[in-house]
Protein backbone atom coordinates (compact mmCIF):
# COMPACT_ATOMS: atom_id res chain seq x y z
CA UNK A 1 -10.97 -2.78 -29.65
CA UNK A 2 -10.92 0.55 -31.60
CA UNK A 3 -10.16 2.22 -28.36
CA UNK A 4 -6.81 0.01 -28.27
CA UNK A 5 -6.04 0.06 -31.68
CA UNK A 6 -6.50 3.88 -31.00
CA UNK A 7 -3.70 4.11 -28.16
CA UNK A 8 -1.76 2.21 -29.51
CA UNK A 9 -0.90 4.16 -32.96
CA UNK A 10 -0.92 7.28 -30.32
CA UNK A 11 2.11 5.22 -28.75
CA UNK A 12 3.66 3.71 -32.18
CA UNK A 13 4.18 7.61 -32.91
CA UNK A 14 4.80 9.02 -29.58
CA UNK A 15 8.30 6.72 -29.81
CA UNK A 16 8.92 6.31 -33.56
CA UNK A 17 9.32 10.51 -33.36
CA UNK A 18 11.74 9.70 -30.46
CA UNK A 19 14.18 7.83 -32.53
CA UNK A 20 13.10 4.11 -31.85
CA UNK A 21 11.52 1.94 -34.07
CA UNK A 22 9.53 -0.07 -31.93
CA UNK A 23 7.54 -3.39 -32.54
CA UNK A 24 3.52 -4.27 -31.71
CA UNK A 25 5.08 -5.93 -28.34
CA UNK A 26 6.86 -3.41 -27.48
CA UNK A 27 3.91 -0.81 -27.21
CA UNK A 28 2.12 -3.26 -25.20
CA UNK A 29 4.95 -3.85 -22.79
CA UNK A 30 6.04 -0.34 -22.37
CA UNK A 31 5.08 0.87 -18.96
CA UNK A 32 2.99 4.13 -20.37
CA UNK A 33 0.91 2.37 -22.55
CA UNK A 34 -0.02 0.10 -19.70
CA UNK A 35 -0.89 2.49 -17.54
CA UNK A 36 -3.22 4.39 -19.82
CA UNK A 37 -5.05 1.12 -20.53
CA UNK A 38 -5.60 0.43 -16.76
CA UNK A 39 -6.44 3.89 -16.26
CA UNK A 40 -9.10 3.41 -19.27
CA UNK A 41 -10.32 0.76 -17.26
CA UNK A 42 -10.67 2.35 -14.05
CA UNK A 43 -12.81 4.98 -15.60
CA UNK A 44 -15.10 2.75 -16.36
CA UNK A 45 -16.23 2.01 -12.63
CA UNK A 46 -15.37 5.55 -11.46
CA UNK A 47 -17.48 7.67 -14.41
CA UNK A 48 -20.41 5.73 -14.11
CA UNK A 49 -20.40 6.08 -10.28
CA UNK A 50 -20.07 9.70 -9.95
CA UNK A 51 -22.53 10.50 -11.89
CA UNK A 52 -25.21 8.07 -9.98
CA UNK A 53 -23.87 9.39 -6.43
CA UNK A 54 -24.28 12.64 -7.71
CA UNK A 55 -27.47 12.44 -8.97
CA UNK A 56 -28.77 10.41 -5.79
CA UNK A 57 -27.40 13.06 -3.64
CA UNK A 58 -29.16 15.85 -5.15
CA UNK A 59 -33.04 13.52 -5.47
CA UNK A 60 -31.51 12.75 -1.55
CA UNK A 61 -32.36 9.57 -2.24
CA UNK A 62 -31.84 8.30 1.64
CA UNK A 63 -35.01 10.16 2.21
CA UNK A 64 -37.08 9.21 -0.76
CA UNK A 65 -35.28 5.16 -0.21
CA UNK A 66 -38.07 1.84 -0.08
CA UNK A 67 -36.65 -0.86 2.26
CA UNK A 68 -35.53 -2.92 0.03
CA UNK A 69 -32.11 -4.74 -0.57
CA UNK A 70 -30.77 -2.89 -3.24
CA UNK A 71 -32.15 0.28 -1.72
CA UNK A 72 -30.56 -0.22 1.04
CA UNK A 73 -27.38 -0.62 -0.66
CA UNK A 74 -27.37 2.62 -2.45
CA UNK A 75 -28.05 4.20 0.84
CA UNK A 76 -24.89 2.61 2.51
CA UNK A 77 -22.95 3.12 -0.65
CA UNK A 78 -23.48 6.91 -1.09
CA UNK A 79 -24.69 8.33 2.01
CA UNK A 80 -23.57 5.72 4.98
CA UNK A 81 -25.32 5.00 8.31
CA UNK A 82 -26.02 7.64 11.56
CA UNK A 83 -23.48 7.01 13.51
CA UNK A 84 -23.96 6.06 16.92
CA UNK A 85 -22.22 4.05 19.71
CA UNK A 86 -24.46 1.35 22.31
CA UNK A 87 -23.21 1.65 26.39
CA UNK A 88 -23.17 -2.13 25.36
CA UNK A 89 -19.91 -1.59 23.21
CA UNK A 90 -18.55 0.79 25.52
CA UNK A 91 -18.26 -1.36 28.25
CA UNK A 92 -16.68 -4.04 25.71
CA UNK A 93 -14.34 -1.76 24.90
CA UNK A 94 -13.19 -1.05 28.35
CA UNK A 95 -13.83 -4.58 29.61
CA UNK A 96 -10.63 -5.84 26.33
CA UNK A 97 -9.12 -2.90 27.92
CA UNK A 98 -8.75 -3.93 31.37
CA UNK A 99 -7.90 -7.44 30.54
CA UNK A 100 -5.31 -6.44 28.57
CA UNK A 101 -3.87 -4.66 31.41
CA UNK A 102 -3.63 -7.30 33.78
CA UNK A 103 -2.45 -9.75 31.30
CA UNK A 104 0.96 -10.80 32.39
CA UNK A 105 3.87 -9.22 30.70
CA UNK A 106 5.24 -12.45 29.50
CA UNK A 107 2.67 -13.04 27.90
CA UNK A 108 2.59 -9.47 26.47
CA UNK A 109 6.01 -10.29 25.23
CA UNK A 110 5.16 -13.77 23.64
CA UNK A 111 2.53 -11.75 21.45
CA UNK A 112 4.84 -8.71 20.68
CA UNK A 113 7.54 -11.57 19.63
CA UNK A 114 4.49 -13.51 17.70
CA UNK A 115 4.05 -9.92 15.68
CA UNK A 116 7.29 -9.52 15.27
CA UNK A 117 7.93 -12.82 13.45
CA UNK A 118 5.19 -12.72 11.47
CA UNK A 119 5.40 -9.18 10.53
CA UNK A 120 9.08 -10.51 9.00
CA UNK A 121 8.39 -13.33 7.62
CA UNK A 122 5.45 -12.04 5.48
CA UNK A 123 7.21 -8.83 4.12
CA UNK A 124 10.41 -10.56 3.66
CA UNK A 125 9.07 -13.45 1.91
CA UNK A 126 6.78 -11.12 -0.15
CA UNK A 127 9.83 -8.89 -1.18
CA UNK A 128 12.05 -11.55 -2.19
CA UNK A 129 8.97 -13.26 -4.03
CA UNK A 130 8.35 -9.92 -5.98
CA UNK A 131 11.63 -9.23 -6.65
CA UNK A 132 11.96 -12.60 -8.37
CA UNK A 133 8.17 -12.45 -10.27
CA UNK A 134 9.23 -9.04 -11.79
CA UNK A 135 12.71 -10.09 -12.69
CA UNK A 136 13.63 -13.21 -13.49
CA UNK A 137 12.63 -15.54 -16.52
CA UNK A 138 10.79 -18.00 -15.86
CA UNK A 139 10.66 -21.50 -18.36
CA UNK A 140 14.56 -22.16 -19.68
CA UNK A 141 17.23 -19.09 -20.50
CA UNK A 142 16.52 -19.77 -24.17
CA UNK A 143 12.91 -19.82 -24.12
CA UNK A 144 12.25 -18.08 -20.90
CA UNK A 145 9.89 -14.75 -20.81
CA UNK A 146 9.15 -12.23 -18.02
CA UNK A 147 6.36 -11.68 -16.71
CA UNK A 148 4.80 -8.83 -17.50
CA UNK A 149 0.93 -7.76 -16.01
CA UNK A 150 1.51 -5.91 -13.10
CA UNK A 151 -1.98 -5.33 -12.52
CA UNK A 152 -3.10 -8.93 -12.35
CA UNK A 153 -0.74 -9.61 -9.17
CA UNK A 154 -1.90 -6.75 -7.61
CA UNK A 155 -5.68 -8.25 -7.90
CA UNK A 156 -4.64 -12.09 -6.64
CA UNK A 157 -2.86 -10.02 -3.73
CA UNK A 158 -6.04 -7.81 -3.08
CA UNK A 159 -8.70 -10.29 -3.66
CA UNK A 160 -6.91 -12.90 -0.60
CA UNK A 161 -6.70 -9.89 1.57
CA UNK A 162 -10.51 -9.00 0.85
CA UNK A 163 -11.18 -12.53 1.44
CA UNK A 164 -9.20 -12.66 4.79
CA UNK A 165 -10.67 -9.46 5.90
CA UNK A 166 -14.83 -10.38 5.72
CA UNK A 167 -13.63 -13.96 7.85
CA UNK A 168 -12.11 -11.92 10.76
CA UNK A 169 -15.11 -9.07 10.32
CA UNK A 170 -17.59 -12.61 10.84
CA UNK A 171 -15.65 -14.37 13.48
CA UNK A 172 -14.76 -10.80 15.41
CA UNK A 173 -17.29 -8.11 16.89
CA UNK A 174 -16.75 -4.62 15.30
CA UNK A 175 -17.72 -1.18 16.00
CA UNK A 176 -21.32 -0.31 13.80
CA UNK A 177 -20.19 1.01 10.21
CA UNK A 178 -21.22 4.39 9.61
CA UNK A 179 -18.70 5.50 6.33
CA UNK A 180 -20.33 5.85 3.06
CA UNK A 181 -18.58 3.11 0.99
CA UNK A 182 -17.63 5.21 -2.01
CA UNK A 183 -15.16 6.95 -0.13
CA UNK A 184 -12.98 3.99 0.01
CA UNK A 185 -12.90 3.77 -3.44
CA UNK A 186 -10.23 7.13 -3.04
CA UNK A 187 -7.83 5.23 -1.08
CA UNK A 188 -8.54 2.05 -3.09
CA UNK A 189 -7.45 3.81 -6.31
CA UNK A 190 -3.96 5.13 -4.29
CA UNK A 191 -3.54 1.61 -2.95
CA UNK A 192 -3.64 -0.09 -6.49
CA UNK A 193 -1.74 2.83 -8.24
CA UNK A 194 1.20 2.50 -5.68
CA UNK A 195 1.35 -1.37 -5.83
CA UNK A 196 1.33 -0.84 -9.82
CA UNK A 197 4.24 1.75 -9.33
CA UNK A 198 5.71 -0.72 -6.68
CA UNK A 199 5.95 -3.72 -9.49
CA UNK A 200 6.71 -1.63 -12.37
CA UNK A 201 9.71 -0.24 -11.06
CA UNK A 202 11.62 -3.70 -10.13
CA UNK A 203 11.59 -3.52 -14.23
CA UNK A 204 14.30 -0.92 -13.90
CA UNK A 205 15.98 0.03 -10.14
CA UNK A 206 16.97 -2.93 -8.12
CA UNK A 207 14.85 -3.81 -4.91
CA UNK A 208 16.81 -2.52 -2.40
CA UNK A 209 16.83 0.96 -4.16
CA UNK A 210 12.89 0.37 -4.19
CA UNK A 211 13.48 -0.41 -0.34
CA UNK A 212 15.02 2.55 0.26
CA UNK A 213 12.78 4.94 -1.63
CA UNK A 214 10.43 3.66 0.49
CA UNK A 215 12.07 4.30 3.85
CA UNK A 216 12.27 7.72 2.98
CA UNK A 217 8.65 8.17 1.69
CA UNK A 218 8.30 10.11 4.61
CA UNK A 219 9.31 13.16 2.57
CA UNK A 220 6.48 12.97 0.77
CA UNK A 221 3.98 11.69 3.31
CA UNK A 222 5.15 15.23 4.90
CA UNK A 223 4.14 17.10 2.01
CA UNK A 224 0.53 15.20 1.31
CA UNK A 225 0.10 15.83 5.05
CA UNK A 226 0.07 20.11 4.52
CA UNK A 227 -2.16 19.60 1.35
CA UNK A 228 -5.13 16.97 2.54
CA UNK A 229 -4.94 17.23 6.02
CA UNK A 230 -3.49 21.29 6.51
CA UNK A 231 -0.74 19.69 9.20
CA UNK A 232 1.65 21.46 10.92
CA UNK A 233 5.37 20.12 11.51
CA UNK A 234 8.36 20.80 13.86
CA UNK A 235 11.71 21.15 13.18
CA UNK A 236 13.25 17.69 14.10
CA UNK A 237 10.38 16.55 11.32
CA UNK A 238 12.78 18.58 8.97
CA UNK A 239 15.80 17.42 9.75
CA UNK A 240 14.90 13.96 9.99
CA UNK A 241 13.35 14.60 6.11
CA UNK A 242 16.56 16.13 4.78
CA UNK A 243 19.07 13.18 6.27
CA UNK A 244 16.49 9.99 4.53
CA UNK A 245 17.07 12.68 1.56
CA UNK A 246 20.51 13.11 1.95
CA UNK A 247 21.40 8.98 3.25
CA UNK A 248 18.88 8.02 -0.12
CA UNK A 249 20.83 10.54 -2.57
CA UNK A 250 24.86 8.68 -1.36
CA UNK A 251 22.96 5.17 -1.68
CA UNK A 252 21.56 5.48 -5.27
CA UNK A 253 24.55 8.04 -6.44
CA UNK A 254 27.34 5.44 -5.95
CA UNK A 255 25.42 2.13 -5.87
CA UNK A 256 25.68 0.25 -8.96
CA UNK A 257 21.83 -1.08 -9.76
CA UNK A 258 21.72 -4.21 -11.11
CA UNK A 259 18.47 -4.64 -13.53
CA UNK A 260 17.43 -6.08 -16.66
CA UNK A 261 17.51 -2.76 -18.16
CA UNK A 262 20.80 -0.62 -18.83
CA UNK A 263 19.80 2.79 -20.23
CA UNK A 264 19.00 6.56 -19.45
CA UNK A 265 14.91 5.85 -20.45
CA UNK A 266 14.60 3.08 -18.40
CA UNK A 267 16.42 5.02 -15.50
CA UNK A 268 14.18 7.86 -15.71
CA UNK A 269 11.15 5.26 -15.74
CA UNK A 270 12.59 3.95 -12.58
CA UNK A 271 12.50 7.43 -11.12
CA UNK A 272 9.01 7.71 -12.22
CA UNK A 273 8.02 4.75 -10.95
CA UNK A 274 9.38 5.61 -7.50
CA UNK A 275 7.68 8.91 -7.02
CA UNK A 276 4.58 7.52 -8.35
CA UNK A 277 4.74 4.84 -5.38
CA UNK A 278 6.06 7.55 -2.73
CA UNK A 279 2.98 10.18 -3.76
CA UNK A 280 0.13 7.35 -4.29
CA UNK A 281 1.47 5.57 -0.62
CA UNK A 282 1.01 9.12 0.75
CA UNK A 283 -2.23 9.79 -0.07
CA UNK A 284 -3.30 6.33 1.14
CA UNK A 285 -2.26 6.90 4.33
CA UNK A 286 -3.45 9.98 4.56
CA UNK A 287 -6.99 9.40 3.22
CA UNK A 288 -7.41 6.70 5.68
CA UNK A 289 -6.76 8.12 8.48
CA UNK A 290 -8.94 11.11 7.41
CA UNK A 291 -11.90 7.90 7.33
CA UNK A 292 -10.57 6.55 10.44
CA UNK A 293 -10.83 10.10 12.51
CA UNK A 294 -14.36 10.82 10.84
CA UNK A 295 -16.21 7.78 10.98
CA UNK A 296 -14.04 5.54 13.33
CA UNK A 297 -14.23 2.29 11.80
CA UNK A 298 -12.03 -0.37 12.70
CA UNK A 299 -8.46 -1.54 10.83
CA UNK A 300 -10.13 -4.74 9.76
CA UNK A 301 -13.51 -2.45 8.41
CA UNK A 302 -11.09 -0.47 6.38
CA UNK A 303 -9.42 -3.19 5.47
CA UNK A 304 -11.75 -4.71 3.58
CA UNK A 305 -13.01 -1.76 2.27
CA UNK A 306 -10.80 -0.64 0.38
CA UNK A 307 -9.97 -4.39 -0.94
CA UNK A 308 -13.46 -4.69 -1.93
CA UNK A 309 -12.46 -1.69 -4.60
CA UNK A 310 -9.55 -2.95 -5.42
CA UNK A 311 -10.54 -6.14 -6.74
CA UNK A 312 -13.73 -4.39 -8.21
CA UNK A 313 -11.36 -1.89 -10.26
CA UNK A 314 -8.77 -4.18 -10.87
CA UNK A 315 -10.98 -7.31 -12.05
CA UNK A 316 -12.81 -4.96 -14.50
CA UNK A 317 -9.81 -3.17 -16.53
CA UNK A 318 -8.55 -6.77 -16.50
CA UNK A 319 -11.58 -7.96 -18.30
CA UNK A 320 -11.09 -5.33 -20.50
CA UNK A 321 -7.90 -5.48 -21.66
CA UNK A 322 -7.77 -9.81 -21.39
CA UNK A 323 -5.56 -9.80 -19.17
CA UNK A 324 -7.24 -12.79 -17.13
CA UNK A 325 -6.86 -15.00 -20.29
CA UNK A 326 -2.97 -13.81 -20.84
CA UNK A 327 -1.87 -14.75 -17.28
CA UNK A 328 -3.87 -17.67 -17.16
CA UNK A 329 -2.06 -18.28 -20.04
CA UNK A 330 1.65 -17.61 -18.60
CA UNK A 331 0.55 -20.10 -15.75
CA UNK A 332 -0.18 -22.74 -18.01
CA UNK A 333 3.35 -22.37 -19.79
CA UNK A 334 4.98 -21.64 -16.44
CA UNK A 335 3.54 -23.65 -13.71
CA UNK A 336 6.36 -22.33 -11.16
CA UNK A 337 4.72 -18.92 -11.66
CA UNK A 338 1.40 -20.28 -9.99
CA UNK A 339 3.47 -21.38 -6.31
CA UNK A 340 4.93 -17.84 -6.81
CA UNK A 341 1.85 -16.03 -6.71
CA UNK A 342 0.02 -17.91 -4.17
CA UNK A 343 3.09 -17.52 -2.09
CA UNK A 344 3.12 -13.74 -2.76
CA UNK A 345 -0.91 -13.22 -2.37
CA UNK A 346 -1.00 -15.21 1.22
CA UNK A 347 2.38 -13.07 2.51
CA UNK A 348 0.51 -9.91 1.40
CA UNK A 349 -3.35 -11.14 3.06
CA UNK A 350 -1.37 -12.30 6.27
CA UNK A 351 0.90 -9.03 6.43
CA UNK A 352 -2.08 -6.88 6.44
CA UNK A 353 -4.02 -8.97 9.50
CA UNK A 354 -0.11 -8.57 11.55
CA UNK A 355 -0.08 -5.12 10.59
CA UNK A 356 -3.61 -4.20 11.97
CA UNK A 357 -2.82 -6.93 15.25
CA UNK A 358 -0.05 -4.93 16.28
CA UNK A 359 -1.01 -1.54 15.59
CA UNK A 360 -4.56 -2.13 17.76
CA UNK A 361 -2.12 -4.44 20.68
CA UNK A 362 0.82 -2.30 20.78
CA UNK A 363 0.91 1.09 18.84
CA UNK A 364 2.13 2.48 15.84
CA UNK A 365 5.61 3.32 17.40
CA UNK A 366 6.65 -0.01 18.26
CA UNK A 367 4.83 -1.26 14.18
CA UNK A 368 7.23 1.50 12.68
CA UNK A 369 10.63 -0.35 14.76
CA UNK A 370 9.34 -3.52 13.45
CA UNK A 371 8.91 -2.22 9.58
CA UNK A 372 12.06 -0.49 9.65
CA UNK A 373 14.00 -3.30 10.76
CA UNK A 374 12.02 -5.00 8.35
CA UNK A 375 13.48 -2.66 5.66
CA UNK A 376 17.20 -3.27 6.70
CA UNK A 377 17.06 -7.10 6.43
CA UNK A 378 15.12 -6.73 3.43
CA UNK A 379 17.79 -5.18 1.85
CA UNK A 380 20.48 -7.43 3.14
CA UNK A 381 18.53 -10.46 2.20
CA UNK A 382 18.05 -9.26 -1.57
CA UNK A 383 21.62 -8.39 -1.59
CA UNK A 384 22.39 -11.49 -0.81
CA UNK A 385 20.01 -13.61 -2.98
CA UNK A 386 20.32 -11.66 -6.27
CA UNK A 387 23.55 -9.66 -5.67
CA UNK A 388 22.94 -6.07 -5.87
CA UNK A 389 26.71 -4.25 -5.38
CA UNK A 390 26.71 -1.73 -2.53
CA UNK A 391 29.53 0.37 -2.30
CA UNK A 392 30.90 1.94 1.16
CA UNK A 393 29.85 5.16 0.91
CA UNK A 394 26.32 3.50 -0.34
CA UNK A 395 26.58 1.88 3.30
CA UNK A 396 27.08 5.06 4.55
CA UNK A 397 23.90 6.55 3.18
CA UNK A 398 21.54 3.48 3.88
CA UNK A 399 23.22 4.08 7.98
CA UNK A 400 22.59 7.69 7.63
CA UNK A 401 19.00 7.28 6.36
CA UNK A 402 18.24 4.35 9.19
CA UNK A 403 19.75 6.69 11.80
CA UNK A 404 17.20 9.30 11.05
CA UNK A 405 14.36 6.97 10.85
CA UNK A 406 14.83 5.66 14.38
CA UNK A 407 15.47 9.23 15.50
CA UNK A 408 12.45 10.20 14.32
CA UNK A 409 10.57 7.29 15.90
CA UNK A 410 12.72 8.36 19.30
CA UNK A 411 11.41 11.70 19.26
CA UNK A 412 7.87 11.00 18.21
CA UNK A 413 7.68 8.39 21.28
CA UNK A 414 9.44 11.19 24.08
CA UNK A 415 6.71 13.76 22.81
CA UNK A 416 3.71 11.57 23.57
CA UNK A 417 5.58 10.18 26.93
CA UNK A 418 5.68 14.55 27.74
CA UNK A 419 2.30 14.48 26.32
CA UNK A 420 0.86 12.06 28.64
CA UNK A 421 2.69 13.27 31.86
CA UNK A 422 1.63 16.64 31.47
CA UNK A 423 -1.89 15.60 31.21
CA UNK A 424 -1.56 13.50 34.10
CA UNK A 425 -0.19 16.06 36.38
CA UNK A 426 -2.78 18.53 35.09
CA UNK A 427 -5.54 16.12 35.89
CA UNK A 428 -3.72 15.31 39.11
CA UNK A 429 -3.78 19.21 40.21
CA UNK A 430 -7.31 19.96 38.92
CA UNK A 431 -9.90 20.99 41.75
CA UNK A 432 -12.42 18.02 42.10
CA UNK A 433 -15.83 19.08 42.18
């Protein structure tokens, strides 16, 4: 409680010198002071774990470990299993393999179609459902009231997925789990942060400027791809970057943004809110597949994963800061909210299982298509539903930035096609011994 009572005179003083004269609510509802609470709390899980895998690591206590559970635990935590792959699960592999080659391609395109629809109704649902949770009052326009912990959806929609992800991990056979489980905790932390950013900013751009931003997060995927990873790109990678730039910069330049919130502060918190999202999405991705080329675990292992952190660092700064008993609270007075939320958690849970289905069936190429159309009815439908003005040369950008994304996608596909032919002929001209 001192700590809080701490932050927030730091915060009554950071914005009475700028001029405002703000009440006790307002410090707790401005985004800032939020997010340095929910930071707080996330220190408290990450603190005390680095300095227990650090000190394991240097007794090497996988070598000094009893059998026991909890020793066992600590083992799998901080140092992970060998890794090591059975004939057994070979031939598995290839035997899934083969029958999904001489599966009919009706049937092929019955599943694609079954992706497809699911993959749209989940995310568009979910979008529509968030835009209305983060901006619209809920209880009568007198008495109605926002709601306002950001944090608390992203745990119901982590939690389901978590949930969702250890029943398909017990019905389905997966590949043995070598990855220390700390390391998730990195891509756990992005996750939540850019879901935080994600909510926050519906407070202050409209959703289809929050759609848009991240179409083009691509940018920045490029630039977290030099720094983690040390990649290398090609000059259609450019160009592709600088028209999503360019097709993002007519759309939110000319495009009148309808929010809640009028002013140049809350603008500029939009815009930090944005590139929050766009950097912590990044690094997710990136991080992951980093895990995924190391240890090889499946979609459905990293899944829950990095839910299992999630709801561990979420649940705890929301112990800390009450904010279990406030939105337990806000259902009680709203009981709408509650449908809301379920709504929202199961769209999230079942996006992720479509996402990892298709990806593992039919690629990432054809998953981007589907996302990206995804994107453009997402902003229709939101246009539609709550109104959001779009001017013509706004049209123009949102075209411009959709051309390049399906250019992009187009290229990337004709590389691996040249890719795979020039292997085979290779192969095909080889001497046989």
């Amino acid at each position: 409680m001192r700590l809080l009572t701490l932050v927030s005179i730091m915060f009554g003083l950071v914005l009475g010198q700028a001029g405002q004269e703000p009440e006790p609510a307002e410090w707790k509802d401005f985004w800032l002071f939020r997010l340095a609470l929910n930071l707080l709390g996330y220190a408290t899980v990450f603190v005390p774990g680095f300095l227990l895998i650090k000190h394991l690591k240097k007794i090497k206590y996988n070598e000094i470990a009893g059998p026991g559970c909890i020793q066992n635990f600590l083992v799998l935590c901080v140092f992970g299993k060998e890794q090591h792959v059975s004939l057994e699960e070979g031939g598995l592999k290839s035997s899934s393999a083969s029958s999904k080659n001489d599966e009919s391609f009706s049937k092929q395109a019955i599943r694609l179609m079954v992706c497809f629809a699911g993959l749209q109704i989940s995310y568009l649902t979910w979008g529509v459902l968030q835009e209305r949770i983060m901006t619209i009052k809920f209880g009568t326009e007198e008495d109605g009231e926002y709601f306002k912990d950001s944090q608390f959806l992203v745990f119901i929609n982590r939690i389901l997925a978590f949930i969702m992800a250890l029943i398909v991990i017990m019905l389905q056979a997966q590949p043995p789990h070598t990855a220390p489980l700390y390391k998730y905790s990195f891509s756990s932390f992005s996750n939540i942060m850019s879901s935080w950013c994600q909510y926050e900013a519906l407070k202050f751009v409209s959703f289809p400027t929050q759609v848009l931003a991240k179409a083009s997060k691509v940018v920045p995927v490029m630039l977290m791809g030099k720094i983690v990873s040390k990649k290398t790109y090609q000059f259609h990678e450019y160009l592709t970057a600088v028209m999503i730039s360019v097709g993002l910069s007519l759309f939110l330049l000319t495009s009148g943004d309808v929010t809640k919130h009028k002013d140049t502060v809350t603008t500029t918190s939009g815009l930090i809110m944005l590139i929050g999202y766009m950097l912590f999405d990044s690094f997710t991705s990136n991080w992951q597949g980093e895990l995924f080329t190391h240890y090889k675990m499946s979609s459905i292992q990293m899944m829950a994963g990095v839910n299992m952190f999630s709801c561990l660092l979420t649940s705890v700064s929301l112990i800390e800061q009450g904010g279990f008993i406030d939105s337990a609270a806000f259902m009680v007075r709203h009981p709408e909210f509650v449908w809301d939320a379920v709504i929202l958690s199961i769209c999230s849970a079942s996006g992720q299982l479509f996402i990892f289905y298709t990806i593992s069936q039919y690629g990432a190429v054809v998953f981007v298509i589907i996302m990206t159309v995804r994107q453009g009815f997402a902003i229709m439908l939101s246009c539609l539903i709550y109104g959001h003005p779009v001017t013509l040369i706004g049209m123009l950008g949102i075209i411009i930035l959709f051309i390049a994304l399906f250019l992009k996608i187009y290229i990337s596909q004709r590389q691996r096609a040249m890719k795979k032919a020039l292997s085979a002929s290779s192969n095909a001209g080889s001497p046989k011994a």
